[in-house]
N, C-alpha and C. Protein backbone atom coordinates (compact mmCIF):
# COMPACT_ATOMS: atom_id res chain seq x y z
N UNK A 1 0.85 -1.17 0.00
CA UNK A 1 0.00 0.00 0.00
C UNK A 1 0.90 1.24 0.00
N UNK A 2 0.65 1.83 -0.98
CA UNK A 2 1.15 3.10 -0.97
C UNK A 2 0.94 4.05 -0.23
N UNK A 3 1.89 5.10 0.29
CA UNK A 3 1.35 6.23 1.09
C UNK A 3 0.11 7.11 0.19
N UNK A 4 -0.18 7.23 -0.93
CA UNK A 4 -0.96 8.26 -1.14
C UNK A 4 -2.10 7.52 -1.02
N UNK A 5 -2.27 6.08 -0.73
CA UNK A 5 -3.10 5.70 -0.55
C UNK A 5 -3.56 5.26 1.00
N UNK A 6 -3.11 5.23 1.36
CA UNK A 6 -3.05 5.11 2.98
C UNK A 6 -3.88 6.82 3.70
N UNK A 7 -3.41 8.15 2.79
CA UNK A 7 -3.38 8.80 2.79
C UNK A 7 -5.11 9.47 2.62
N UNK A 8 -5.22 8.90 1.57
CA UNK A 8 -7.22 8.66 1.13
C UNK A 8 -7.85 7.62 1.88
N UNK A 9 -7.49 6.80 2.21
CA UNK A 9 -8.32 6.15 3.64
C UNK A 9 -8.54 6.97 4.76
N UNK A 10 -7.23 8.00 5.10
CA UNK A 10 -7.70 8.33 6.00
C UNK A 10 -8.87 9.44 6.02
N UNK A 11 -8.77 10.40 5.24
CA UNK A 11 -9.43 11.45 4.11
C UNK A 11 -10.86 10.95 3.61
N UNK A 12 -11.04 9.93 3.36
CA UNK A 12 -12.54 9.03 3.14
C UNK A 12 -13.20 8.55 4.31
N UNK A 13 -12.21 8.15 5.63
CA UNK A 13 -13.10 7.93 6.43
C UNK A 13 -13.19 9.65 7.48
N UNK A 14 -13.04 10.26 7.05
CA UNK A 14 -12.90 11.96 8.06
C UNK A 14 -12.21 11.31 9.28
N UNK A 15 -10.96 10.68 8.70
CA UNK A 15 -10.05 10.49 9.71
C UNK A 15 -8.53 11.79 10.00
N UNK A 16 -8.44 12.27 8.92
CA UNK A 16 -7.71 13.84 9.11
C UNK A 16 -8.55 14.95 9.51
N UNK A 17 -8.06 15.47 10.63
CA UNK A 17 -8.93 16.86 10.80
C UNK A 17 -8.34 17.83 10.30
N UNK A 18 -9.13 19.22 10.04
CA UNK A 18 -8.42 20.51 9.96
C UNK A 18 -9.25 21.43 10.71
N UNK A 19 -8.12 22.29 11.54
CA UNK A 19 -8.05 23.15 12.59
C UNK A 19 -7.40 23.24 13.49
N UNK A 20 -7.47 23.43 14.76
CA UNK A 20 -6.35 23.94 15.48
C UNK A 20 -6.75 22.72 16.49
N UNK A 21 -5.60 22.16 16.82
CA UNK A 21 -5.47 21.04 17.51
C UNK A 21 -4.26 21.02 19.35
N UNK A 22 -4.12 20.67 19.96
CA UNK A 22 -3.37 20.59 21.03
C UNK A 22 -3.10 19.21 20.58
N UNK A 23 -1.92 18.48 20.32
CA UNK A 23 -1.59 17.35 20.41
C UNK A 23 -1.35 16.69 21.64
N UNK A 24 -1.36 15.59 22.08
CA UNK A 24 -0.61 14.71 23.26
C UNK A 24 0.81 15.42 23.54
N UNK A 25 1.37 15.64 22.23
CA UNK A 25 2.66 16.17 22.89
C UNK A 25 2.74 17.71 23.37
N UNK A 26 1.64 17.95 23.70
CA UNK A 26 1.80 19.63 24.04
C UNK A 26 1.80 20.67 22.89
N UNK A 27 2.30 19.93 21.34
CA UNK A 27 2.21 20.90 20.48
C UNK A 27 0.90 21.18 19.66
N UNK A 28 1.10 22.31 19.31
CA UNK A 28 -0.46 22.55 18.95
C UNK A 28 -0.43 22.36 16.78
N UNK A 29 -1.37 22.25 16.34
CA UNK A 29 -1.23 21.99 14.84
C UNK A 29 -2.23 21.96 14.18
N UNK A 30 -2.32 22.46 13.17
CA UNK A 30 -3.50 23.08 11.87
C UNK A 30 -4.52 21.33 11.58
N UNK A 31 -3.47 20.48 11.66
CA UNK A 31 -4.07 18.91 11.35
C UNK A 31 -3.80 17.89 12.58
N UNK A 32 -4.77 16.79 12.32
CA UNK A 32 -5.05 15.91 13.37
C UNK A 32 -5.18 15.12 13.11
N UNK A 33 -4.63 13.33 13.20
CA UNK A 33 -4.86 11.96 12.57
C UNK A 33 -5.78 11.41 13.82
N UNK A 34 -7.26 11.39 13.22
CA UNK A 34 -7.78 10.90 14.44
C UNK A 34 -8.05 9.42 14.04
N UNK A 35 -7.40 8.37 14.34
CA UNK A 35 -7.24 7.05 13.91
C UNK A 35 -8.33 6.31 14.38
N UNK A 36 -8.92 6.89 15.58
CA UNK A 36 -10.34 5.99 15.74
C UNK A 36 -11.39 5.86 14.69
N UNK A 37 -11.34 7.38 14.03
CA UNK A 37 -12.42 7.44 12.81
C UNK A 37 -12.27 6.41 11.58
N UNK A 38 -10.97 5.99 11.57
CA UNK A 38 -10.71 4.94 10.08
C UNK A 38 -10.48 3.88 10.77
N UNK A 39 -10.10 3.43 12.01
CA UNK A 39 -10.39 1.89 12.75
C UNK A 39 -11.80 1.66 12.78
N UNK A 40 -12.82 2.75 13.17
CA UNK A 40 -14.37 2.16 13.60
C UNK A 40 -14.41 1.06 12.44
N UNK A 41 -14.07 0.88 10.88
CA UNK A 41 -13.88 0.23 10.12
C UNK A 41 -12.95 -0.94 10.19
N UNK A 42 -13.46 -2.25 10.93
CA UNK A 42 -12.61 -3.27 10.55
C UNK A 42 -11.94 -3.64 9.53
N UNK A 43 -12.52 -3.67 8.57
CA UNK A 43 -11.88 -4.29 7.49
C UNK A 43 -10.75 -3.03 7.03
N UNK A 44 -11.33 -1.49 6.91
CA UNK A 44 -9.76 -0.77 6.78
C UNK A 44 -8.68 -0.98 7.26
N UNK A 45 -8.87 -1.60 8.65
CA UNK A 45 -7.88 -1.11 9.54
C UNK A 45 -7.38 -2.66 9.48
N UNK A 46 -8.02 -3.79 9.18
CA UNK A 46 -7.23 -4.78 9.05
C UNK A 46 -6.50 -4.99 7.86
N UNK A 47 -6.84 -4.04 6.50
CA UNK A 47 -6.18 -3.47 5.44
C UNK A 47 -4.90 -2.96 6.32
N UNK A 48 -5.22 -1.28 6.68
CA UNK A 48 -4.09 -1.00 7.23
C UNK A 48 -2.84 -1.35 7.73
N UNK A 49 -3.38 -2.41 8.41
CA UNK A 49 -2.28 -3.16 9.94
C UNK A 49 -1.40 -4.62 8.39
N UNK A 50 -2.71 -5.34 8.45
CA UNK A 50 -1.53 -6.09 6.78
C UNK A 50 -0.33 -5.44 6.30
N UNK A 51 -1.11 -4.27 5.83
CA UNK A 51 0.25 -3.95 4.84
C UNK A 51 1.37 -3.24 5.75
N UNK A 52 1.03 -2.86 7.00
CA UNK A 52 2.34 -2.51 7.72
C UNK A 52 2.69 -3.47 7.96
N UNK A 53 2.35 -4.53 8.37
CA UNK A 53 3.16 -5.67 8.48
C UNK A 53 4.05 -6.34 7.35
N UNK A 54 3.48 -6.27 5.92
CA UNK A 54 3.97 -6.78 4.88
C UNK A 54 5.63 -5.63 4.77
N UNK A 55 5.45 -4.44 4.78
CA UNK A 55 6.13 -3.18 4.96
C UNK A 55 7.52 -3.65 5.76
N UNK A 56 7.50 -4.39 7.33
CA UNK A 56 7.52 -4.43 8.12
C UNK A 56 8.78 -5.38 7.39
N UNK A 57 8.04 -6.64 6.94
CA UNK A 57 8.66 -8.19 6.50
C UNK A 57 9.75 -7.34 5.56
N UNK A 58 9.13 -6.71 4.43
CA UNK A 58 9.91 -6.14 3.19
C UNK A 58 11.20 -5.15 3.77
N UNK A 59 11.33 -4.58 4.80
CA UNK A 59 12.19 -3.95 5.26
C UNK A 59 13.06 -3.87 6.65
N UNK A 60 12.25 -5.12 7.28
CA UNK A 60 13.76 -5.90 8.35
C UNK A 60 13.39 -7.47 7.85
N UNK A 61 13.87 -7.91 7.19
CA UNK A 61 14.48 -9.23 6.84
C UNK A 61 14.19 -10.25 7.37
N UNK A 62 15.18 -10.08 8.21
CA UNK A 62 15.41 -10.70 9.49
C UNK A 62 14.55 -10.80 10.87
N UNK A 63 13.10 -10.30 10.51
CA UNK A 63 12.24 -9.73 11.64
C UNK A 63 12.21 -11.19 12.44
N UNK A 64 12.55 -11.41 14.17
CA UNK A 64 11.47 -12.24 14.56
C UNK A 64 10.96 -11.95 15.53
N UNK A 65 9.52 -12.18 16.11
CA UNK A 65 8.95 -11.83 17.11
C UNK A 65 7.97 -12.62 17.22
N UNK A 66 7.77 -12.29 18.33
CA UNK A 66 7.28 -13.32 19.82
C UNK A 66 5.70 -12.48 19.85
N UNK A 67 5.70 -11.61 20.14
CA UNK A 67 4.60 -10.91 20.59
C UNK A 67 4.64 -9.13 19.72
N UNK A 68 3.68 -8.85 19.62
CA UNK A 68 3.19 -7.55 19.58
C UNK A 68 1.88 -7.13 21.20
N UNK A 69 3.14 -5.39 21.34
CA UNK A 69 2.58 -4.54 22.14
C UNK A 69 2.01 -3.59 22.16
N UNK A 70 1.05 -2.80 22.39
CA UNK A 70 0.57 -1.71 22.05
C UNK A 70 0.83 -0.93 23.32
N UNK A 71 0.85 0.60 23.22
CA UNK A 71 -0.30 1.15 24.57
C UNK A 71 -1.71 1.72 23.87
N UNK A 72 -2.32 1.35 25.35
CA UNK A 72 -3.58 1.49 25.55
C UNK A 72 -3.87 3.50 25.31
N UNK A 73 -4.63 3.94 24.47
CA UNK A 73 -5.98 3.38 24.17
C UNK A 73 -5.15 2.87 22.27
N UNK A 74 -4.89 4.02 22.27
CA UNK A 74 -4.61 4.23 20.51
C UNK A 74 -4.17 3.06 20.28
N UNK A 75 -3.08 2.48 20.42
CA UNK A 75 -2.82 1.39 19.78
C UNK A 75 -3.18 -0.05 19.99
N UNK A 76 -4.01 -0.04 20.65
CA UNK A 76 -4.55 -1.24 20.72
C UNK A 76 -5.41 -2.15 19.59
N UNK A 77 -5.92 -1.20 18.90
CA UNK A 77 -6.74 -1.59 17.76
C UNK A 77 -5.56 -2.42 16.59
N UNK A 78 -4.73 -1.87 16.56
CA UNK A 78 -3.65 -1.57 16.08
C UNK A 78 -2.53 -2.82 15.93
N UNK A 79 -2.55 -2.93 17.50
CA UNK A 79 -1.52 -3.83 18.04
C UNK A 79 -2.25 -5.60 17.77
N UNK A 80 -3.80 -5.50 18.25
CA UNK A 80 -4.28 -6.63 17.86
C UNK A 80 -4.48 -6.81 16.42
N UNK A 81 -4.40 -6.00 15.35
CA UNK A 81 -4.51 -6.41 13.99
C UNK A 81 -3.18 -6.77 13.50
N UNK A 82 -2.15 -6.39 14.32
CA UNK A 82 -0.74 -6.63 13.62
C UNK A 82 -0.27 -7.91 14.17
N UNK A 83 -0.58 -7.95 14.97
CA UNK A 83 -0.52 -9.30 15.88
C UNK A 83 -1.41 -10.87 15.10
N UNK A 84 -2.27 -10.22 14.53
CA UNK A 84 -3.30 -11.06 13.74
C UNK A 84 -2.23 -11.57 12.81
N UNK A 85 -2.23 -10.31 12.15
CA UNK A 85 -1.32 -10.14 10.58
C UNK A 85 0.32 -11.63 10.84
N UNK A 86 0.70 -11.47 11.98
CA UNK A 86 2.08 -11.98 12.26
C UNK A 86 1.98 -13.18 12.90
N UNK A 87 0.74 -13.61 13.23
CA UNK A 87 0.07 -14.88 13.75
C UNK A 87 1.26 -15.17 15.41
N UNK A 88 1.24 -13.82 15.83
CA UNK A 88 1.90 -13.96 17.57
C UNK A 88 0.58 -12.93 18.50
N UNK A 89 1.15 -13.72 19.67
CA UNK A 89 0.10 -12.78 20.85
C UNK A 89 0.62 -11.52 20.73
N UNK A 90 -0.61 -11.32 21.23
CA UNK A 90 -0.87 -9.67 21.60
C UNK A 90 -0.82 -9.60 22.76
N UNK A 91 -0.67 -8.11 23.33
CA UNK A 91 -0.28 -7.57 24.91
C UNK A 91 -0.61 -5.93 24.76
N UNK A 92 -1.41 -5.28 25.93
CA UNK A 92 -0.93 -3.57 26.05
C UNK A 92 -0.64 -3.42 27.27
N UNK A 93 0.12 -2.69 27.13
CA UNK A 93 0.34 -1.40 28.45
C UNK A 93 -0.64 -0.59 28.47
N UNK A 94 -1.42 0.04 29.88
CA UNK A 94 -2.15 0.95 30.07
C UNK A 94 -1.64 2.18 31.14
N UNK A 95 -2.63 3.08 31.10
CA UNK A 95 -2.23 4.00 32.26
C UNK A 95 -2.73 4.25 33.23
N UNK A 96 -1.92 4.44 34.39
CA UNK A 96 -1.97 4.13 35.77
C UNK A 96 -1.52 5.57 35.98
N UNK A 97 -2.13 6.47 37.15
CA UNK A 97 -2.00 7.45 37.31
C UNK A 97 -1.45 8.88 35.66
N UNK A 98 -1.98 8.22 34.67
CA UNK A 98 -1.01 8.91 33.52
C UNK A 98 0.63 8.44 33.45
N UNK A 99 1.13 7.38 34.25
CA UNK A 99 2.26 6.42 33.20
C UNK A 99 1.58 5.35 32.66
N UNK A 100 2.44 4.86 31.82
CA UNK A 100 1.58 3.21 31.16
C UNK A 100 2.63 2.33 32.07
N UNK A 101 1.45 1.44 32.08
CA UNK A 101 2.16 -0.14 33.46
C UNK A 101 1.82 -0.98 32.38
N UNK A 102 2.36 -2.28 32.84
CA UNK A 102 1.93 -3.29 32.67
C UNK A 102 1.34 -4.19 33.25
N UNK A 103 0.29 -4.40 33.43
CA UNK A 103 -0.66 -4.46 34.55
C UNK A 103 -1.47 -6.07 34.34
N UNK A 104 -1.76 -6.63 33.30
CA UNK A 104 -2.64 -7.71 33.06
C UNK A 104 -1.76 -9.06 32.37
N UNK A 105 -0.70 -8.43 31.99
CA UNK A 105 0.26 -9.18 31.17
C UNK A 105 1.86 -9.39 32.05
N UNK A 106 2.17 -10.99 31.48
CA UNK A 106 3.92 -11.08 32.16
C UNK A 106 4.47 -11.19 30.37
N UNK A 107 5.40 -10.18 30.84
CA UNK A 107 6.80 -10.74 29.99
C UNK A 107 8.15 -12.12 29.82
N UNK A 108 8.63 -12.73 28.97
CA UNK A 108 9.38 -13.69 29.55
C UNK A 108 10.71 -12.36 28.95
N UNK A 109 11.30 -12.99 30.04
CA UNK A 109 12.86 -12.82 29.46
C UNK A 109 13.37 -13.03 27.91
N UNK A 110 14.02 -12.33 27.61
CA UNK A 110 14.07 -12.80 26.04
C UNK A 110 13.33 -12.46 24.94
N UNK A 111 11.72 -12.11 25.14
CA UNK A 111 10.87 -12.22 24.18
C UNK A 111 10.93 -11.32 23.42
N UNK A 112 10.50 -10.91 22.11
CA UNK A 112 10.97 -10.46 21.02
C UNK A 112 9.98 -9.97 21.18
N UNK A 113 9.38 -8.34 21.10
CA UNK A 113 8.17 -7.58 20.43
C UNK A 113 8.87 -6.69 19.33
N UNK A 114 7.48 -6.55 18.62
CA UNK A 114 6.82 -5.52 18.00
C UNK A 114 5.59 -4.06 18.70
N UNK A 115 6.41 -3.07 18.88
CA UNK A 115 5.70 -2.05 19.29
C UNK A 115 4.70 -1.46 18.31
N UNK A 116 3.51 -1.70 18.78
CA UNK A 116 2.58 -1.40 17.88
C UNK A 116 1.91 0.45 17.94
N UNK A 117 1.79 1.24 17.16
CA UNK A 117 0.69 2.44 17.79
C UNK A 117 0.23 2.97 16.88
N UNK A 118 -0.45 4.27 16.23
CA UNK A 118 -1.71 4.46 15.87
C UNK A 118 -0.50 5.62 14.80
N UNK A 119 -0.33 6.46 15.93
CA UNK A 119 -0.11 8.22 15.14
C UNK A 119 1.47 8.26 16.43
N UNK A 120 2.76 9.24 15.80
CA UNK A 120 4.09 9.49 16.62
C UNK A 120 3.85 10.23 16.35
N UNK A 121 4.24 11.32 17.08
CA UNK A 121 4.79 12.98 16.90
C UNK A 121 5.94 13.02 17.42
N UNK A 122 6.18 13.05 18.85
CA UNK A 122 7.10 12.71 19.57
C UNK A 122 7.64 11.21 20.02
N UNK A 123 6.80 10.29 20.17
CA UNK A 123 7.31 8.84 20.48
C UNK A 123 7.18 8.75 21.88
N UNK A 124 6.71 9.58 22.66
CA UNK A 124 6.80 9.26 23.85
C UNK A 124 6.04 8.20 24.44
N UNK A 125 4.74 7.78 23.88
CA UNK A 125 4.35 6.61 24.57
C UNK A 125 4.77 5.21 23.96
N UNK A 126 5.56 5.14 22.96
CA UNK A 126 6.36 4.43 22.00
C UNK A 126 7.56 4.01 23.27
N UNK A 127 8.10 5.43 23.96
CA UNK A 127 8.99 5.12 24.40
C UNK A 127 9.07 4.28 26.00
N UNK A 128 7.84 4.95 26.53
CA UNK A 128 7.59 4.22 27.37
C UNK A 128 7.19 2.83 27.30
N UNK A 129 6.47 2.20 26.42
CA UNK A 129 6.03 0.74 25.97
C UNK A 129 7.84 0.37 25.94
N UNK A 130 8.36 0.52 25.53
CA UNK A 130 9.98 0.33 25.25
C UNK A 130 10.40 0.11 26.37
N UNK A 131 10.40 1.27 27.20
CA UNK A 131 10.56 1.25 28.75
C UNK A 131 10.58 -0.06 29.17
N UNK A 132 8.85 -0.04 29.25
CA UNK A 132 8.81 -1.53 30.02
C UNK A 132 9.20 -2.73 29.59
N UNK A 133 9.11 -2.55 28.23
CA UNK A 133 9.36 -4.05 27.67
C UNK A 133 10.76 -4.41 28.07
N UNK A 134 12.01 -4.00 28.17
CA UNK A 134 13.35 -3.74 28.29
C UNK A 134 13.29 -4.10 30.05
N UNK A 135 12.42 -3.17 30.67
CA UNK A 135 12.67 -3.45 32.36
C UNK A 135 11.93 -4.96 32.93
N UNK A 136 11.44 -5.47 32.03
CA UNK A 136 10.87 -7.01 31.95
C UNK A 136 11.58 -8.19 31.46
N UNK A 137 12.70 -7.78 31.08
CA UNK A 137 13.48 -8.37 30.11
C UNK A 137 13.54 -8.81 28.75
N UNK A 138 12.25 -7.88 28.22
CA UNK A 138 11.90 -8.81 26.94
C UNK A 138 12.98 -7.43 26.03
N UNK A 139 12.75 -7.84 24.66
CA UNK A 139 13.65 -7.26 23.19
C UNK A 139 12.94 -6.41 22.69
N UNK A 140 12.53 -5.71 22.40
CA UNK A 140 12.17 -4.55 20.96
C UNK A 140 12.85 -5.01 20.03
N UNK A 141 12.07 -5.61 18.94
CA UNK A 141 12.84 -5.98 17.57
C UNK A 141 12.40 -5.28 16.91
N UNK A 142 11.40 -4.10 16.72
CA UNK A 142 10.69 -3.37 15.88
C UNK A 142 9.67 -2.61 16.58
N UNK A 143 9.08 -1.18 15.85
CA UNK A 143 7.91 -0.63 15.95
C UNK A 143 7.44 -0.36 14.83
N UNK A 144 6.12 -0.56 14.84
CA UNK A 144 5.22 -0.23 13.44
C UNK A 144 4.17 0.62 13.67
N UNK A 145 4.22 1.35 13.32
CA UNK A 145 3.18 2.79 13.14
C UNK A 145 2.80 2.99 12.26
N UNK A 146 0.96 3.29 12.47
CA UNK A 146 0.18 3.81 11.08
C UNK A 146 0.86 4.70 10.60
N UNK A 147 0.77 6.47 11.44
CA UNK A 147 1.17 7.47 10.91
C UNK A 147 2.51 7.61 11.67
N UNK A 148 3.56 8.35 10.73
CA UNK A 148 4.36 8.85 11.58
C UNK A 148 4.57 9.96 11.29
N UNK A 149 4.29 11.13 12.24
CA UNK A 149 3.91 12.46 11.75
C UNK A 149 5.03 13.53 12.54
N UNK A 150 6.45 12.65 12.86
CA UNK A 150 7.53 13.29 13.19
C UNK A 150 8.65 13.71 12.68
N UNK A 151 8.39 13.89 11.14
CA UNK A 151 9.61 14.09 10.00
C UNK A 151 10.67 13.44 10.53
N UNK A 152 11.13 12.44 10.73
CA UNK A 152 12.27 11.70 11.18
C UNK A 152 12.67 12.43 12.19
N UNK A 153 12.08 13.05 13.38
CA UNK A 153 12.38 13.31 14.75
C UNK A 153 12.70 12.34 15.57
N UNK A 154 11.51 11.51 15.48
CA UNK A 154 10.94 10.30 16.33
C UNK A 154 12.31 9.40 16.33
N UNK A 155 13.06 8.87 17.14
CA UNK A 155 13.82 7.49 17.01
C UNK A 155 14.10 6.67 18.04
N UNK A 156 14.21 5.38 17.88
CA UNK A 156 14.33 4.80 19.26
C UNK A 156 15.42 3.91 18.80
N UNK A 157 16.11 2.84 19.62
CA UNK A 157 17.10 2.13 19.57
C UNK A 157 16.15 0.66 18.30
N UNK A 158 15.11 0.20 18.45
CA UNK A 158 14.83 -0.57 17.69
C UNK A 158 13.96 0.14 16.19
N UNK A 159 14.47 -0.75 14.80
CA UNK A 159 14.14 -0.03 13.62
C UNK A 159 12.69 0.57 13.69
N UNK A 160 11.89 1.75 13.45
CA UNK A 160 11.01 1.92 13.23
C UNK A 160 10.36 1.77 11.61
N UNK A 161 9.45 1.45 11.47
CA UNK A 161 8.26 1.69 10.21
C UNK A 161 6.71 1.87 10.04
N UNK A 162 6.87 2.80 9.39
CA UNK A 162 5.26 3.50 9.37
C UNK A 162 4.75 3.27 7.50
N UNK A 163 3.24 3.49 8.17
CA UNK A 163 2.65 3.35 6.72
C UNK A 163 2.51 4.41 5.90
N UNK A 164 2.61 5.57 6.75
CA UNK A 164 2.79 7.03 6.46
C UNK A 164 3.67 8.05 6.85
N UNK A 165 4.28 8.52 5.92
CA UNK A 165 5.47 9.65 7.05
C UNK A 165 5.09 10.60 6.60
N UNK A 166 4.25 11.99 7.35
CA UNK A 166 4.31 13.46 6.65
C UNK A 166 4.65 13.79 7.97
N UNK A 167 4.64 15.19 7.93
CA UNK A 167 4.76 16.09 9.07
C UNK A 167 4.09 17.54 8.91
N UNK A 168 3.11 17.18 9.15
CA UNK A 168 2.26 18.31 9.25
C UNK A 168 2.84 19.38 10.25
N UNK A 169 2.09 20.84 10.01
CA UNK A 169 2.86 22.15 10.96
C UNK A 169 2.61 21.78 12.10
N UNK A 170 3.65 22.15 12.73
CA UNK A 170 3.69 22.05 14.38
C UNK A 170 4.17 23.22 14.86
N UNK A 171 3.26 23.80 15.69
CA UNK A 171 3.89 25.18 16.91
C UNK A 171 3.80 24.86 18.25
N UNK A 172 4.87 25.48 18.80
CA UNK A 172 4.99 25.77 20.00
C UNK A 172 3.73 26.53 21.00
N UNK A 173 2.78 26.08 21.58
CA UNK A 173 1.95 26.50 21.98
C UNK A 173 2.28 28.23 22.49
N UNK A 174 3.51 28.75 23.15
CA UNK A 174 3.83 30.30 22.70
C UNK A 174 3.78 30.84 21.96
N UNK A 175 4.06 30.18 20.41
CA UNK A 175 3.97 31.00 19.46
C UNK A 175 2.82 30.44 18.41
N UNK A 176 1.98 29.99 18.46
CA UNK A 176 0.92 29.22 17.62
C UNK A 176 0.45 30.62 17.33
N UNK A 177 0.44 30.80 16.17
CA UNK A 177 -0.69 31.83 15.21
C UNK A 177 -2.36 31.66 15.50
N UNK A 178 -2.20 30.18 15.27
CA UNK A 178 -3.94 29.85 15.28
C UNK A 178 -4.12 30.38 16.77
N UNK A 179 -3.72 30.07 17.62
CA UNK A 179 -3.97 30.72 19.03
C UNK A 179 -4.38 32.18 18.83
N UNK A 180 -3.06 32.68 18.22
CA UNK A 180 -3.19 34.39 18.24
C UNK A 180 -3.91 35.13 17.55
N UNK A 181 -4.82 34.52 16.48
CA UNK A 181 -5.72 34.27 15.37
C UNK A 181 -7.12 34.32 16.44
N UNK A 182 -7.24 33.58 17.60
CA UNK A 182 -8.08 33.58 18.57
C UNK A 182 -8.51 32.29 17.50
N UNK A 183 -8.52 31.19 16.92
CA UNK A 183 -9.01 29.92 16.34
C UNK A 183 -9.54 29.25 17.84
N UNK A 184 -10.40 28.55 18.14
CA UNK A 184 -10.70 27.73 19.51
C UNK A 184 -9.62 26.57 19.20
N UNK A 185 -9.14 25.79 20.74
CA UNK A 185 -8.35 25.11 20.60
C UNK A 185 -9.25 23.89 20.94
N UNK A 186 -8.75 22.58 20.07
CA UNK A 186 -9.77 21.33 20.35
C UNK A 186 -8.60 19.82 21.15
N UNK A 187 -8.87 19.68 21.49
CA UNK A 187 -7.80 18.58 22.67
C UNK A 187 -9.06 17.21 21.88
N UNK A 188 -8.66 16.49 20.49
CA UNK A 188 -9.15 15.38 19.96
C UNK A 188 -8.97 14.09 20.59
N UNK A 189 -7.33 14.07 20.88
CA UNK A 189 -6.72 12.92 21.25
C UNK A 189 -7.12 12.27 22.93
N UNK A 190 -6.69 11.43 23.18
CA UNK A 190 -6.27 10.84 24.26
C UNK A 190 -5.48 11.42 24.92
N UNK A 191 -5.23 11.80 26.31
CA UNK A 191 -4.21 12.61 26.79
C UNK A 191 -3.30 11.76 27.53
């Protein structure tokens, strides 16, 4: 699947917003990948999650894994379709006071994941799933992301791949125009 097509899925299901957004990461931005709107669609999103996986095969080789992880909420949809796709269990991290734990699931020593999630800007809950997987003893052999909307910001020690890479505008909530514009600010995401 091509990005420009990945791109009109999301666009067909009014899964891109436009307007002024507060992201998870504090930054604020003209666009918004709201990934629940093109998951409510099983069959897209089990489109979707396939071909990142195929993506996935075509560009680490050598992939092996044990399990796919998500965090909770976004990538869960996510994490269980890729997990489908790769015929290994699934697992998420959730949040506990606003960190993600691992709370319902054991890790073995050794075990090989795939970090699963929705939309990166920053990677931070990417990084925390990492976190734990590492303080459990298990491997990061990979992360796979629908969007990755961090112009190659985003990086972690294991290869990343996405089905999409743009990078839409991002401001600094000090200097956001749309703010100073007086635009209303909309908090879409999960916080």
């Amino acid at each position: 699947m091509k990005q420009d097509d990945v791109l009109k899925l999301f666009e067909e299901t009014n899964a891109l917003l436009s307007g002024h957004f507060e992201l998870r990461s504090g930054l604020h931005s003209n666009q918004f990948f709201q990934c629940a709107l093109v998951l409510q669609y099983p069959r897209i999103a089990g489109r979707l999650c396939e071909a990142l996986v195929e993506k996935m095969k075509q560009e680490l080789k050598d992939l092996e894994v044990d399990t796919v992880i998500a965090p909770a909420m976004g990538g869960i949809t996510i994490g269980h379709d890729v997990a489908r796709a790769l015929g290994v269990r699934f697992i998420f991290v959730e949040k506990e006071s606003n960190v993600l734990k691992l709370r319902r699931f054991k890790i073995t020593p050794g075990e090989r994941f795939v970090v699963a999630e929705d939309v990166v800007t920053r990677g931070g809950r990417v990084q925390e799933t990492i976190d734990i997987v590492k303080e459990n003893g298990g491997v990061v052999a990979a992360i796979g992301i629908l969007v990755n909307r961090s112009g190659g910001k985003a990086s972690f020690e294991a290869p990343l791949v996405s089905l999409l890479d743009i990078e839409p505008v991002t401001y600094d909530p000090a200097d956001c125009p749309l703010c100073k514009a007086g635009v209303p600010l909309v908090h879409p995401g999960s916080k």
